[in-house]
N, C-alpha and C. Protein backbone atom coordinates (compact mmCIF):
# COMPACT_ATOMS: atom_id res chain seq x y z
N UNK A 1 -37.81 15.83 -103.90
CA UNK A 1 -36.66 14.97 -103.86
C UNK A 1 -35.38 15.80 -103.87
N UNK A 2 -34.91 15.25 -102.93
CA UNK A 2 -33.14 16.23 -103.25
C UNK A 2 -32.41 15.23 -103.89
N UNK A 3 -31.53 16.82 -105.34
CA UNK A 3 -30.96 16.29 -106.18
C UNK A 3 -29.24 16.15 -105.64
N UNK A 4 -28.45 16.09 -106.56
CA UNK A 4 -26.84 15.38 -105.89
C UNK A 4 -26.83 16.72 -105.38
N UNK A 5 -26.31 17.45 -105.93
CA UNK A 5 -26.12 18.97 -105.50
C UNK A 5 -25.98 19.22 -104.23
N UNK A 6 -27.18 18.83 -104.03
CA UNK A 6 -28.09 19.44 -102.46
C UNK A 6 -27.27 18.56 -101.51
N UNK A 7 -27.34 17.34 -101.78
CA UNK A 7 -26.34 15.89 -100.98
C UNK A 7 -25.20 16.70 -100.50
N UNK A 8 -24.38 16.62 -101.39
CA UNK A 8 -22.50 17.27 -101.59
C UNK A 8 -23.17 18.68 -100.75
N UNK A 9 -23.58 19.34 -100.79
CA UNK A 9 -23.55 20.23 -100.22
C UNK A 9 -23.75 19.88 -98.50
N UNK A 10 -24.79 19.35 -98.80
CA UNK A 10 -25.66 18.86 -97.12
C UNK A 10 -24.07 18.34 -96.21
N UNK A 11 -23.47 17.21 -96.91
CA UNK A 11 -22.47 16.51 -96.36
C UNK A 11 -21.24 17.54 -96.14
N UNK A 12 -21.12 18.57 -96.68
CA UNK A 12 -19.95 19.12 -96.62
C UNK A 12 -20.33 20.13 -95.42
N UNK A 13 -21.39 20.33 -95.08
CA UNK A 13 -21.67 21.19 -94.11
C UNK A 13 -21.85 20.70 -92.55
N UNK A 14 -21.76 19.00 -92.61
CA UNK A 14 -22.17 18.63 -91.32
C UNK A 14 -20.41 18.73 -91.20
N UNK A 15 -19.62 18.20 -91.81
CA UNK A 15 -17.73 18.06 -91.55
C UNK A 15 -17.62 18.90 -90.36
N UNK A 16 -17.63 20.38 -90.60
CA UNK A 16 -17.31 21.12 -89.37
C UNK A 16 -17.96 21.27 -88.60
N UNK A 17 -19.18 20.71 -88.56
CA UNK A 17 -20.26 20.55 -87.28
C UNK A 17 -19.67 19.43 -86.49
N UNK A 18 -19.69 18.09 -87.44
CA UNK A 18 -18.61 17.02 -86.48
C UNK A 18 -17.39 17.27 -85.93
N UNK A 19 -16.40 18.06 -86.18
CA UNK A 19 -15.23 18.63 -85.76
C UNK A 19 -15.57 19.13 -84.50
N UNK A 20 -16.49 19.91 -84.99
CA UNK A 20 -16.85 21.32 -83.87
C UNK A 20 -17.13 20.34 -82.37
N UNK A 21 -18.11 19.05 -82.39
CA UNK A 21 -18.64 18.86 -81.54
C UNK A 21 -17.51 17.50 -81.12
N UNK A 22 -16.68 17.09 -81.88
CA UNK A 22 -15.82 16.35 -81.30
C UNK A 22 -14.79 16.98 -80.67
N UNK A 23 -14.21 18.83 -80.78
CA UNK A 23 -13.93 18.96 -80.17
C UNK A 23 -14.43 19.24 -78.99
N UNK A 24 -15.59 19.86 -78.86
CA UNK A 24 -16.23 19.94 -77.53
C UNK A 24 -15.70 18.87 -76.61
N UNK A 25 -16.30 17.99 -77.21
CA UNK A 25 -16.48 16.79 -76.47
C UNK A 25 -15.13 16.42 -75.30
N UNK A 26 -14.27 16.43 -76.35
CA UNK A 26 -12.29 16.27 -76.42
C UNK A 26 -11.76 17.32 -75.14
N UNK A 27 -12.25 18.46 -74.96
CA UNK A 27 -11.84 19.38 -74.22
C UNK A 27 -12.79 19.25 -72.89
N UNK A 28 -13.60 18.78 -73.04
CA UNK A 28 -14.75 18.80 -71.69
C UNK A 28 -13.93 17.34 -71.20
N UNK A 29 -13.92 16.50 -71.62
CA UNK A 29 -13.42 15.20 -71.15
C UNK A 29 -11.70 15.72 -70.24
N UNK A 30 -10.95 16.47 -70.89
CA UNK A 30 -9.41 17.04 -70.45
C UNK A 30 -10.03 17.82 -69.47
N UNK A 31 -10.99 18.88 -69.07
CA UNK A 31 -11.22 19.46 -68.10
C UNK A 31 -11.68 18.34 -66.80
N UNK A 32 -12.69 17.44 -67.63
CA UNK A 32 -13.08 16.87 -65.92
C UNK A 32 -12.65 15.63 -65.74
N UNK A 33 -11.32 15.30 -66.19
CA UNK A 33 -10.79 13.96 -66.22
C UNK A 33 -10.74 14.02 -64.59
N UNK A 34 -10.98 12.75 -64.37
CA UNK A 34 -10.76 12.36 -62.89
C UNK A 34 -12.07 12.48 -62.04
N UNK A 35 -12.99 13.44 -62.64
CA UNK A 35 -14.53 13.34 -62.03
C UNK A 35 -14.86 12.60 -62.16
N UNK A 36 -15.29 12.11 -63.86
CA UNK A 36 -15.70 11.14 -64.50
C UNK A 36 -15.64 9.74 -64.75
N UNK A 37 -15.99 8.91 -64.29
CA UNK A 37 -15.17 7.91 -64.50
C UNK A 37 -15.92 7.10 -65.63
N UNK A 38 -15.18 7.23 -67.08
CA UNK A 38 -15.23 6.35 -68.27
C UNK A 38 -15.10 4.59 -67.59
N UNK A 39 -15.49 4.21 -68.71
CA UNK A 39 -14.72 2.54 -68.63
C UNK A 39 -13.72 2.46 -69.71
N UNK A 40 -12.84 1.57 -68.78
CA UNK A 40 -11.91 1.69 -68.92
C UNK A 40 -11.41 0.11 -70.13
N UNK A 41 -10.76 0.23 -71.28
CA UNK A 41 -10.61 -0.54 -72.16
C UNK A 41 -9.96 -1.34 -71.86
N UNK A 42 -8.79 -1.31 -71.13
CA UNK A 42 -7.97 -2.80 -70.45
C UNK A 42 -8.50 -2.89 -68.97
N UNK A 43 -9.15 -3.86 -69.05
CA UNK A 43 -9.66 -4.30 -67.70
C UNK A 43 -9.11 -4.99 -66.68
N UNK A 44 -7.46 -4.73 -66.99
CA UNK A 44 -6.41 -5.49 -65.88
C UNK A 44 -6.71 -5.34 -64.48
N UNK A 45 -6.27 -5.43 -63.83
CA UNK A 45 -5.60 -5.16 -61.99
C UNK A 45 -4.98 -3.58 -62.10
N UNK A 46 -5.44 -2.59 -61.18
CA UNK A 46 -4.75 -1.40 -61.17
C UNK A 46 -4.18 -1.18 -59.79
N UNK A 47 -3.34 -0.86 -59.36
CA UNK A 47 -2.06 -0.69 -58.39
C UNK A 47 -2.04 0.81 -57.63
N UNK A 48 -2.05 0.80 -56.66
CA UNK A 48 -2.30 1.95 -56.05
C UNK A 48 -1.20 1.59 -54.58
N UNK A 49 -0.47 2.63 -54.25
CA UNK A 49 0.07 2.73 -52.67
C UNK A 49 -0.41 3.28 -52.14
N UNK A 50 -0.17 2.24 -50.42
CA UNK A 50 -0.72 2.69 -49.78
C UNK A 50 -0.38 3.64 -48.90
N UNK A 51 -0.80 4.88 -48.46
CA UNK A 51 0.06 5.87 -47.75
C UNK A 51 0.78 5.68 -46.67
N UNK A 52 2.17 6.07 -46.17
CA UNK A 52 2.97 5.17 -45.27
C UNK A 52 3.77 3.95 -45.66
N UNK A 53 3.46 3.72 -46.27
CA UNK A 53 4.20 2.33 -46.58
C UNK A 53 5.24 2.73 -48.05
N UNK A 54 6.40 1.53 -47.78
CA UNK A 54 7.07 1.24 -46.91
C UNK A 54 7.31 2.10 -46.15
N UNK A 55 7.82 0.88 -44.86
CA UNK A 55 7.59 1.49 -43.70
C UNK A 55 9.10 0.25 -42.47
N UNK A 56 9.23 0.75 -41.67
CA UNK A 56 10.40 0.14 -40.94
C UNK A 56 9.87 0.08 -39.81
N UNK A 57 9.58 -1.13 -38.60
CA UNK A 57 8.92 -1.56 -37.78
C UNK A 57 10.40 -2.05 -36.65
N UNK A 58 10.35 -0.80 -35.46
CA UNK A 58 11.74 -1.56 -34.62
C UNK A 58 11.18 -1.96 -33.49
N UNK A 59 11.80 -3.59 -33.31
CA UNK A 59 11.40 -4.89 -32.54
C UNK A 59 12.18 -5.52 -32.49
N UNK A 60 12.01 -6.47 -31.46
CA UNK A 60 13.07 -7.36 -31.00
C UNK A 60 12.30 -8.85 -31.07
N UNK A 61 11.51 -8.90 -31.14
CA UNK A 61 10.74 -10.22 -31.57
C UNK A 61 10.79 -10.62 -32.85
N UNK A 62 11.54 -12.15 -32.63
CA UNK A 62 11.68 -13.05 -33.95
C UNK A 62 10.51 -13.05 -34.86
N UNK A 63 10.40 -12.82 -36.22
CA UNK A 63 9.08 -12.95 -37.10
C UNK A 63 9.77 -13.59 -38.19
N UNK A 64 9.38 -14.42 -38.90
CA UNK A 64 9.10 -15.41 -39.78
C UNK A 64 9.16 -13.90 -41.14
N UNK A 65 9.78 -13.88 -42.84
CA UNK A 65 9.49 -13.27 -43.69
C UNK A 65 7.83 -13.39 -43.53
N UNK A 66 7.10 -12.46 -44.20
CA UNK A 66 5.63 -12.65 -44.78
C UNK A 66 5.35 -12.01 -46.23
N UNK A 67 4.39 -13.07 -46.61
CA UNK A 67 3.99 -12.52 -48.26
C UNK A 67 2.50 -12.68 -48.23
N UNK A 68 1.57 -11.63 -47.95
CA UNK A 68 0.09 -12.55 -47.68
C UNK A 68 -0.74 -11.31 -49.13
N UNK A 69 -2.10 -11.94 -49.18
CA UNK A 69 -2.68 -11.53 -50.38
C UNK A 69 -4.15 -10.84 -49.04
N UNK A 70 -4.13 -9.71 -48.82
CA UNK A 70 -5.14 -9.45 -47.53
C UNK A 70 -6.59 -9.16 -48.74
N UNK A 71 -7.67 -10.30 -48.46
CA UNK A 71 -9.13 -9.61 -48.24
C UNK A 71 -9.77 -8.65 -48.14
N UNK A 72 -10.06 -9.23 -46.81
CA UNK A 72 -10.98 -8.56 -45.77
C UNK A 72 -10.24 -7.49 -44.58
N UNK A 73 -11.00 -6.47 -44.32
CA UNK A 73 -10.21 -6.03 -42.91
C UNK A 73 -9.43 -6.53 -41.74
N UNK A 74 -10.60 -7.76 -41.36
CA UNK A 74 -9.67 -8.97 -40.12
C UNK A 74 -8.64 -9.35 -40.97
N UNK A 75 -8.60 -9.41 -42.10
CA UNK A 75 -6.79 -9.90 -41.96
C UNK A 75 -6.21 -9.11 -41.89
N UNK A 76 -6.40 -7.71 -42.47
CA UNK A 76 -5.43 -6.51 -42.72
C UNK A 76 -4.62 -6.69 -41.03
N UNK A 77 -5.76 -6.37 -40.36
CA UNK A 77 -5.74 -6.29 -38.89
C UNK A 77 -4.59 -7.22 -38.51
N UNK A 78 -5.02 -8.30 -38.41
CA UNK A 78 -4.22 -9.49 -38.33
C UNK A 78 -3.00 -9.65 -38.32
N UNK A 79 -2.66 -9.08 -39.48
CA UNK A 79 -1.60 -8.86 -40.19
C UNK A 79 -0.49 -7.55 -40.05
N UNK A 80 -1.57 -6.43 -39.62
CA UNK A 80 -0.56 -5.49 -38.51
C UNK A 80 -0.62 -5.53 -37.66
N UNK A 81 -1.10 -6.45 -36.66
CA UNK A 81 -1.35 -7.17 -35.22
C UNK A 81 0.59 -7.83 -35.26
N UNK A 82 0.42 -8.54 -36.33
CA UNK A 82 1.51 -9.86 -36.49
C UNK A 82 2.93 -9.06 -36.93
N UNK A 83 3.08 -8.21 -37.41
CA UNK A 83 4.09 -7.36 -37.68
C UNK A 83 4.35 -6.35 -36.64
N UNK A 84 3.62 -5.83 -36.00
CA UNK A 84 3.59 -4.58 -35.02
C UNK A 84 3.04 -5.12 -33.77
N UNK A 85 3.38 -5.65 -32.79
CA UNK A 85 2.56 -5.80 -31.78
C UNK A 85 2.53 -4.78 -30.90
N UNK A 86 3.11 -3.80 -30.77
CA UNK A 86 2.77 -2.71 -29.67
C UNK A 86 1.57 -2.07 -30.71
N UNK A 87 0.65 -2.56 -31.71
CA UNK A 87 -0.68 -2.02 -32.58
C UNK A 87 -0.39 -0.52 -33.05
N UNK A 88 1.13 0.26 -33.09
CA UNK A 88 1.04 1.65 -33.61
C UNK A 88 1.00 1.69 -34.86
N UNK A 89 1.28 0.42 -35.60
CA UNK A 89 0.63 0.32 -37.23
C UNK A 89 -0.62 0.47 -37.74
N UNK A 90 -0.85 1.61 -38.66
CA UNK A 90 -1.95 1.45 -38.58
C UNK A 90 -2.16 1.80 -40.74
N UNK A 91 -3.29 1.64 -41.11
CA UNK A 91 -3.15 2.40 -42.41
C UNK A 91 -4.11 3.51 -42.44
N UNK A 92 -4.01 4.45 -43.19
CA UNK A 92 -4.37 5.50 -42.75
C UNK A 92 -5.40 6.02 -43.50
N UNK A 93 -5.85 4.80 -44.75
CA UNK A 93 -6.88 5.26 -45.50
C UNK A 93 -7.92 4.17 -45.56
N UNK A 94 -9.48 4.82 -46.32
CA UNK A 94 -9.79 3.62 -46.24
C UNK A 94 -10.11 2.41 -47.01
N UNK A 95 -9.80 1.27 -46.86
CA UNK A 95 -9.46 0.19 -48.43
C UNK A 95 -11.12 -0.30 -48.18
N UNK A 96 -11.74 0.03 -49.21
CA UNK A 96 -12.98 -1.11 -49.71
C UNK A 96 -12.57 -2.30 -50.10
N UNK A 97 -12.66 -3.44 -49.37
CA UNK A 97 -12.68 -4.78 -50.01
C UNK A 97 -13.54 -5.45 -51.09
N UNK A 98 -14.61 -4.84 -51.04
CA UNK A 98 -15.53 -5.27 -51.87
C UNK A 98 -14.87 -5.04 -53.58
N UNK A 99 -14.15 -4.02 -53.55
CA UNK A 99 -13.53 -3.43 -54.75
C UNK A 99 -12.22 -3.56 -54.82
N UNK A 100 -11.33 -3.97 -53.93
CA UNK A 100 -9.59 -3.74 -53.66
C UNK A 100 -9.35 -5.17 -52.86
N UNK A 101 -7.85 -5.42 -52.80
CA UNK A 101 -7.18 -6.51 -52.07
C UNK A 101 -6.08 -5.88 -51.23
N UNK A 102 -5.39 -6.26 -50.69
CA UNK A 102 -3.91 -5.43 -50.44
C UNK A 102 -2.61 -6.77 -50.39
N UNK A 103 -1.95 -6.14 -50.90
CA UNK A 103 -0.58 -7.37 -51.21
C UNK A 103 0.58 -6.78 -50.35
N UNK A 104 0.74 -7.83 -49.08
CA UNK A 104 1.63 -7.25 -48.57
C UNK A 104 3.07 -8.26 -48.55
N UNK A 105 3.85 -7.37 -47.51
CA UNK A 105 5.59 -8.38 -47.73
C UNK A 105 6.06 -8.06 -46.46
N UNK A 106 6.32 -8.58 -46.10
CA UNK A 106 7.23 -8.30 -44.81
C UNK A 106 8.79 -8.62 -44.39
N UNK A 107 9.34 -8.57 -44.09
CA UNK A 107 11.16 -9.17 -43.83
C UNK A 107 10.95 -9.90 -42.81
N UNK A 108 12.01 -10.62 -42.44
CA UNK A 108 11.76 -11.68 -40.96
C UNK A 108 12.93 -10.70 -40.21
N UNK A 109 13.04 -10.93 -39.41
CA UNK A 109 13.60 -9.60 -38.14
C UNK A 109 15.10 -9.48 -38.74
N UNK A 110 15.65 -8.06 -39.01
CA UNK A 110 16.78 -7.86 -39.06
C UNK A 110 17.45 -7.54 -38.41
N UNK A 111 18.50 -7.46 -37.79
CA UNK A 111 19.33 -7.49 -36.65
C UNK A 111 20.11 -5.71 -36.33
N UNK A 112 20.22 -5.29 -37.52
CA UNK A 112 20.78 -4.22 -38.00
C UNK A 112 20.04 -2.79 -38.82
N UNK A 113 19.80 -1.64 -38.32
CA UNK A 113 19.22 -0.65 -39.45
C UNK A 113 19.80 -0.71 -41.28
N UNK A 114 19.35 0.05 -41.67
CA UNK A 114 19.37 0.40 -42.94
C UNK A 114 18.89 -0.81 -44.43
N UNK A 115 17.57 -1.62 -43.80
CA UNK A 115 17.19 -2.84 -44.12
C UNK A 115 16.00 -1.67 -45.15
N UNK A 116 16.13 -2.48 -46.22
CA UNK A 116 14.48 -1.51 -47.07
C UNK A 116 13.74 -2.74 -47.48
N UNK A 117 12.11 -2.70 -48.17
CA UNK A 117 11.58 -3.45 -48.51
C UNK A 117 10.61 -2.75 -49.91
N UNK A 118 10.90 -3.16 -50.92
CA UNK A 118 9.42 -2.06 -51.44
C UNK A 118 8.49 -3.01 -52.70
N UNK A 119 7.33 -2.94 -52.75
CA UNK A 119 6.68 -4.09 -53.97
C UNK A 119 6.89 -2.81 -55.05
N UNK A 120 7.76 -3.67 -56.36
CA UNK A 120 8.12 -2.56 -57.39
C UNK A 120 7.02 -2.96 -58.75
N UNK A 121 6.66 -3.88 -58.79
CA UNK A 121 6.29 -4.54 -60.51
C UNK A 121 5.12 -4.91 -60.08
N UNK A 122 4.05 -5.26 -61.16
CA UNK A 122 3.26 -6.35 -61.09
C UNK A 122 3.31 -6.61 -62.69
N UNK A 123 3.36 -8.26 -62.73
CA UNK A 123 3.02 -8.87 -64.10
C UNK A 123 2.19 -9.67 -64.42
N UNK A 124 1.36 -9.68 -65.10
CA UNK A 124 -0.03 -10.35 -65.29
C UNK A 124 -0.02 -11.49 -66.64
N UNK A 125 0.02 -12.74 -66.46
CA UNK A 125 -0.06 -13.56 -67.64
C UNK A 125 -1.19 -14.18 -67.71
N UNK A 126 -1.70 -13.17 -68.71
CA UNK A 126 -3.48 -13.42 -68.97
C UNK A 126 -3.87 -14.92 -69.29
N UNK A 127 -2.69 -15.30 -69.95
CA UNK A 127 -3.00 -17.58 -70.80
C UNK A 127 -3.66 -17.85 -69.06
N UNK A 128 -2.45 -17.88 -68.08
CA UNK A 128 -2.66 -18.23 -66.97
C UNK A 128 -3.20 -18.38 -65.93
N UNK A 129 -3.99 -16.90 -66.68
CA UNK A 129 -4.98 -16.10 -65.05
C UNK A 129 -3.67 -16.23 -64.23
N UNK A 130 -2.74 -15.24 -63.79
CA UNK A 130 -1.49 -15.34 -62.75
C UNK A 130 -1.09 -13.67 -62.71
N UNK A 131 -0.78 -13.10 -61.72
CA UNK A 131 -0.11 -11.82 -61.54
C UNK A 131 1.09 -11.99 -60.66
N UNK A 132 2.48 -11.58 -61.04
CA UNK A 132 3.57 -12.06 -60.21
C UNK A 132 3.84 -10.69 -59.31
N UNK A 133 4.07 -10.92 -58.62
CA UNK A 133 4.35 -9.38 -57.82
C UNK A 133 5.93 -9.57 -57.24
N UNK A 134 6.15 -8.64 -58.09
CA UNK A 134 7.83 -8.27 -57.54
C UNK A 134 8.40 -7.29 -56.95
N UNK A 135 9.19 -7.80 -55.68
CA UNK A 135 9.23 -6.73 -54.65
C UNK A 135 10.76 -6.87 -54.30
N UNK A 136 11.25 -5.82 -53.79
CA UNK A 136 12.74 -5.96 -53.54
C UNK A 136 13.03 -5.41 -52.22
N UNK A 137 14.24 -6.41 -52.28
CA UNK A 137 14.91 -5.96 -50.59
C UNK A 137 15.81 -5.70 -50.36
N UNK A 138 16.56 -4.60 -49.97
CA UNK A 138 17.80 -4.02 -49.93
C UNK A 138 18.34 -4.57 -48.76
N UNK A 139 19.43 -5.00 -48.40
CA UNK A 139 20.31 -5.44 -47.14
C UNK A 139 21.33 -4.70 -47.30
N UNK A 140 22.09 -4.06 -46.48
CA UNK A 140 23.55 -3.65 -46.04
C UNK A 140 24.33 -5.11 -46.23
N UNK A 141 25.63 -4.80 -46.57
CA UNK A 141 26.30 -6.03 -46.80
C UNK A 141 27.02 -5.91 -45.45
N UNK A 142 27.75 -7.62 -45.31
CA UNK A 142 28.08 -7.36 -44.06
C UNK A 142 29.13 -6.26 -43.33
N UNK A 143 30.43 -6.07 -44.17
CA UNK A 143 31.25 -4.87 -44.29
C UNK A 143 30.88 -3.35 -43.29
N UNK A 144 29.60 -3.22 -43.65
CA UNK A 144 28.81 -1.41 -43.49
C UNK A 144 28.99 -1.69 -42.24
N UNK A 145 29.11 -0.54 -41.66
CA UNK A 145 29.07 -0.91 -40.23
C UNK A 145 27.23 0.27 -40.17
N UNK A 146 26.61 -0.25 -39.76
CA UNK A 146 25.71 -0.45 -39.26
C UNK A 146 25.04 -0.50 -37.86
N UNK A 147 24.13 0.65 -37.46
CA UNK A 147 23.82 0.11 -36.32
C UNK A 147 22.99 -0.64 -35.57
N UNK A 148 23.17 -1.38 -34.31
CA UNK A 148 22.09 -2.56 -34.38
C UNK A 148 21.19 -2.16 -33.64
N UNK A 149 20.13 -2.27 -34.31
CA UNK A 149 18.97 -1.94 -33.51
C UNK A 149 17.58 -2.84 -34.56
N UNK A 150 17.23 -4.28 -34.04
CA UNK A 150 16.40 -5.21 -34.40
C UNK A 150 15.17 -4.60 -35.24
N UNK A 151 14.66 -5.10 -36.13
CA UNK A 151 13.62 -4.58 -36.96
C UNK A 151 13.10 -5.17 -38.09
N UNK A 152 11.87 -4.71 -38.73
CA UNK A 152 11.07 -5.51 -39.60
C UNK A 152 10.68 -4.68 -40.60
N UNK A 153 11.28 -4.76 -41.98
CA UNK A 153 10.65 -3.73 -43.19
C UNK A 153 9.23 -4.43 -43.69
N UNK A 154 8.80 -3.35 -44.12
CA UNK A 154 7.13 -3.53 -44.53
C UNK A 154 6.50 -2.93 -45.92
N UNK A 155 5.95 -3.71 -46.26
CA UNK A 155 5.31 -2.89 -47.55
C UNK A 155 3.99 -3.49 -48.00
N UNK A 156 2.94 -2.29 -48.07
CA UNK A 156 1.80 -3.19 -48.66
C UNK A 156 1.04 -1.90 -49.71
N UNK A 157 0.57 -2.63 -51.24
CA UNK A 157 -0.16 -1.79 -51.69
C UNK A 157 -1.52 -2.40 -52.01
N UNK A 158 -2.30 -1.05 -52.74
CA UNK A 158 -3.88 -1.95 -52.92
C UNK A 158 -3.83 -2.08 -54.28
N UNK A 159 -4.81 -3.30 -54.73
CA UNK A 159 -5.07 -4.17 -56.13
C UNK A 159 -6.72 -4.19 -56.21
N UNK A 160 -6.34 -3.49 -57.15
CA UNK A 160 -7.89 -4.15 -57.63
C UNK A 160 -8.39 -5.18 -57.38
N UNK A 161 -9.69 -5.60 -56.89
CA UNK A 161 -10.02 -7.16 -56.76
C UNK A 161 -10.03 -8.02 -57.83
N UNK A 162 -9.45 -9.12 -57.42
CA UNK A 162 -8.76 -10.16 -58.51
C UNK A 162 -9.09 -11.48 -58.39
N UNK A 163 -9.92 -12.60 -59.20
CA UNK A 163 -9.84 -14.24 -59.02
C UNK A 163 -8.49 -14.52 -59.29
N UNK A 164 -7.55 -14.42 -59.84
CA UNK A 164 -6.08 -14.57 -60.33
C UNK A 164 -5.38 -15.03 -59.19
N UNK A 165 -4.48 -16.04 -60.04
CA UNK A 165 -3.65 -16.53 -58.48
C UNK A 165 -2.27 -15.53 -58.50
N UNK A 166 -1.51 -15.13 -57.38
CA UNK A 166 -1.19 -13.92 -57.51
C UNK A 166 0.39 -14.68 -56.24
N UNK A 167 1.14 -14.60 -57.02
CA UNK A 167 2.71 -14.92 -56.51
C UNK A 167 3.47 -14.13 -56.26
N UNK A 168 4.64 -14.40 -55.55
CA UNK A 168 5.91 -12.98 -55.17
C UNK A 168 6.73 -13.41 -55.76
N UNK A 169 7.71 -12.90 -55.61
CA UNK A 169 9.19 -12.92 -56.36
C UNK A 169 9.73 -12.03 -56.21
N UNK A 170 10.93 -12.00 -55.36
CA UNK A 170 12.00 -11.45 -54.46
C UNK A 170 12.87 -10.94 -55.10
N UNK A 171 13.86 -9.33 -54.93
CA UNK A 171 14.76 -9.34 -55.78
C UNK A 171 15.25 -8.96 -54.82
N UNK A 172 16.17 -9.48 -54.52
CA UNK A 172 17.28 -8.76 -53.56
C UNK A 172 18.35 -8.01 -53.56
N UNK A 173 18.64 -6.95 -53.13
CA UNK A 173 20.14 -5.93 -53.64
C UNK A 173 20.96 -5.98 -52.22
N UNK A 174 22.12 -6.12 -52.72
CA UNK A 174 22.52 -5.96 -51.60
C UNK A 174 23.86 -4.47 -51.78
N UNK A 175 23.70 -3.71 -50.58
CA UNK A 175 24.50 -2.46 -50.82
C UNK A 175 25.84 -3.00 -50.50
N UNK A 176 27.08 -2.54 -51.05
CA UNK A 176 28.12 -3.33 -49.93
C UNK A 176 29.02 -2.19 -50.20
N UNK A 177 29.78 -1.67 -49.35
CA UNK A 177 30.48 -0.68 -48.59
C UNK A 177 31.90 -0.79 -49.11
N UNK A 178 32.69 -0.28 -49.69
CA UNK A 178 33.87 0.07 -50.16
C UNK A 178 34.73 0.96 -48.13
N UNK A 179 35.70 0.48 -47.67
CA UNK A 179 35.44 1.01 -46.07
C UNK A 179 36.65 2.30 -46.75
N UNK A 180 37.40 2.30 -47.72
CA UNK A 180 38.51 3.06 -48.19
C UNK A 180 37.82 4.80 -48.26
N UNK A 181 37.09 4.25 -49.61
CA UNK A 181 35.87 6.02 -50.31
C UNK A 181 34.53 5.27 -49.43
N UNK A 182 34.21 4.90 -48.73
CA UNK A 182 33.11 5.11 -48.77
C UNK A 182 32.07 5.12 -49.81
N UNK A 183 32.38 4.52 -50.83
CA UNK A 183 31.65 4.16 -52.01
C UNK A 183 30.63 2.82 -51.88
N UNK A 184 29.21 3.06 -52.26
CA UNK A 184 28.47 1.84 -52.01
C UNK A 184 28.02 1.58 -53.66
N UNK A 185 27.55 0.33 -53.93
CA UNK A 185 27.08 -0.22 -55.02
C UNK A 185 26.26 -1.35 -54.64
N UNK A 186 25.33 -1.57 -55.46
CA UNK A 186 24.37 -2.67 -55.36
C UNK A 186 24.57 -3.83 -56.30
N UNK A 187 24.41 -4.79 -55.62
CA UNK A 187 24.35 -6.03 -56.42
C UNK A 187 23.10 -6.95 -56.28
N UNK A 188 22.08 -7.32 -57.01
CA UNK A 188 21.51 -8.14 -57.65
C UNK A 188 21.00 -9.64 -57.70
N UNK A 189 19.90 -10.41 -56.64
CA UNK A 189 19.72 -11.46 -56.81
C UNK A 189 18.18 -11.52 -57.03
N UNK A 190 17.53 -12.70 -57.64
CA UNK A 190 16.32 -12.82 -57.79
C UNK A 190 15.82 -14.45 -57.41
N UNK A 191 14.81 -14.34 -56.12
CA UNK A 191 14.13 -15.47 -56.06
C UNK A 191 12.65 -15.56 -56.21
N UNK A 192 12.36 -16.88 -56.50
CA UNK A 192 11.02 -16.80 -57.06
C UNK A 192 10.03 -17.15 -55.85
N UNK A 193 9.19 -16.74 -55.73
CA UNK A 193 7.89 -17.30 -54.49
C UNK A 193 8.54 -17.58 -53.45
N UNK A 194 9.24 -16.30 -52.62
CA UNK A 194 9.77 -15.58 -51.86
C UNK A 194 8.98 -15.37 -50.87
C-alpha cells in the first residue's frame, strides 16, 4: 500500500511532466497552425475575399443595382454573364459550394468614373437566424469634375454555407470636391435592404 508520503511525492512529480507536455503540445500547435485544422468553438459564418474583387466593369448598358446570395456555379455564372457581357469577368479561384456561398453587390450603371463599391461588415443575430451584410458605395459628388466614361462597380466575397436569411444594407459616402483646395471629404448615408 502506498503511504501519504509516497502520494505528495508521486503528485508533485507529475506537475512538471504536465507543464512539460502542455508545452509541447502549445508550441507544435504555433508551428503547424494552418495545416491543422482544429474545430473551431464559434461556429459562425467565416468571410473570405474574393481575389479581384472589387472590381470596376466599363459599359454602356443600362443594369438595374444587384444584391444576390450566389449558390451554385450557374448562378455565379449568371451573374457575371449579367454584369459583364463581353464574359472578361471571371473569378479566379475555386469556390466549393458544397462548403461556401458568395454574396455579391453590384451598382446600376454609372455615368461617370471614380464610382467604388466594397462589402465591409457582416452581422449575425443569432435570436433571428439573420446575417446583415453591409456594403458601401462611394459616389463623386456632383461638383468633381469627373470623367465620363459609363460603368458598373462590383463586389463579391465567399461565406461559409449558411440556412440564415442573409440581407444588405447600403452605406453610402459620398466624396464632394471643395473646386478652391481641392480638398475632398466624405459624407455618410445608410439604407437598409439596398
Amino acid at each position: 500500500m502506498i503511504d501519504d508520503k509516497q502520494r505528495a511525492s508521486l503528485k508533485v512529480s507529475l506537475i512538471p511532466l504536465v507543464i512539460l507536455i502542455g508545452l509541447i503540445l502549445g508550441a507544435g500547435y504555433f508551428l503547424l497552425q494552418g495545416e491543422i485544422n482544429l474545430p473551431k468553438l464559434n461556429k459562425g459564418p467565416t468571410i473570405q475575399r474574393i481575389e479581384g474583387f472589387p472590381t470596376v466593369i466599363y459599359s454602356d448598358r443600362e443594369m438595374e443595382k444587384q444584391r444576390k446570395v450566389i449558390t451554385n456555379e450557374q448562378e455565379l455564372n449568371e451573374f457575371l454573364n449579367l454584369v459583364d457581357e463581353t464574359g472578361l469577368l471571371s473569378v479566379k479561384e475555386s469556390i466549393n459550394f458544397d462548403k461556401n456561398i458568395v454574396l455579391a453587390v453590384a451598382s446600376s450603371t454609372n455615368d461617370r468614373v471614380g464610382h467604388k463599391i466594397k462589402i465591409k461588415s457582416l452581422y449575425e443575430d443569432k435570436e433571428d437566424r439573420k446575417i446583415l451584410v453591409e456594403f458601401e458605395e462611394m459616389n463623386p459628388d456632383g461638383d468633381c469634375e469627373m470623367e465620363l466614361d459609363p460603368n458598373i462597380t462590383v463586389d463579391m466575397v465567399m461565406l461559409s454555407k449558411t440556412d440564415w436569411e442573409i440581407d444588405f444594407e447600403k452605406i453610402t459616402k459620398v466624396l464632394e470636391c471643395e473646386k478652391e483646395n481641392d480638398n475632398q471629404y466624405e459624407t455618410e448615408t445608410t439604407e437598409q435592404n439596398e
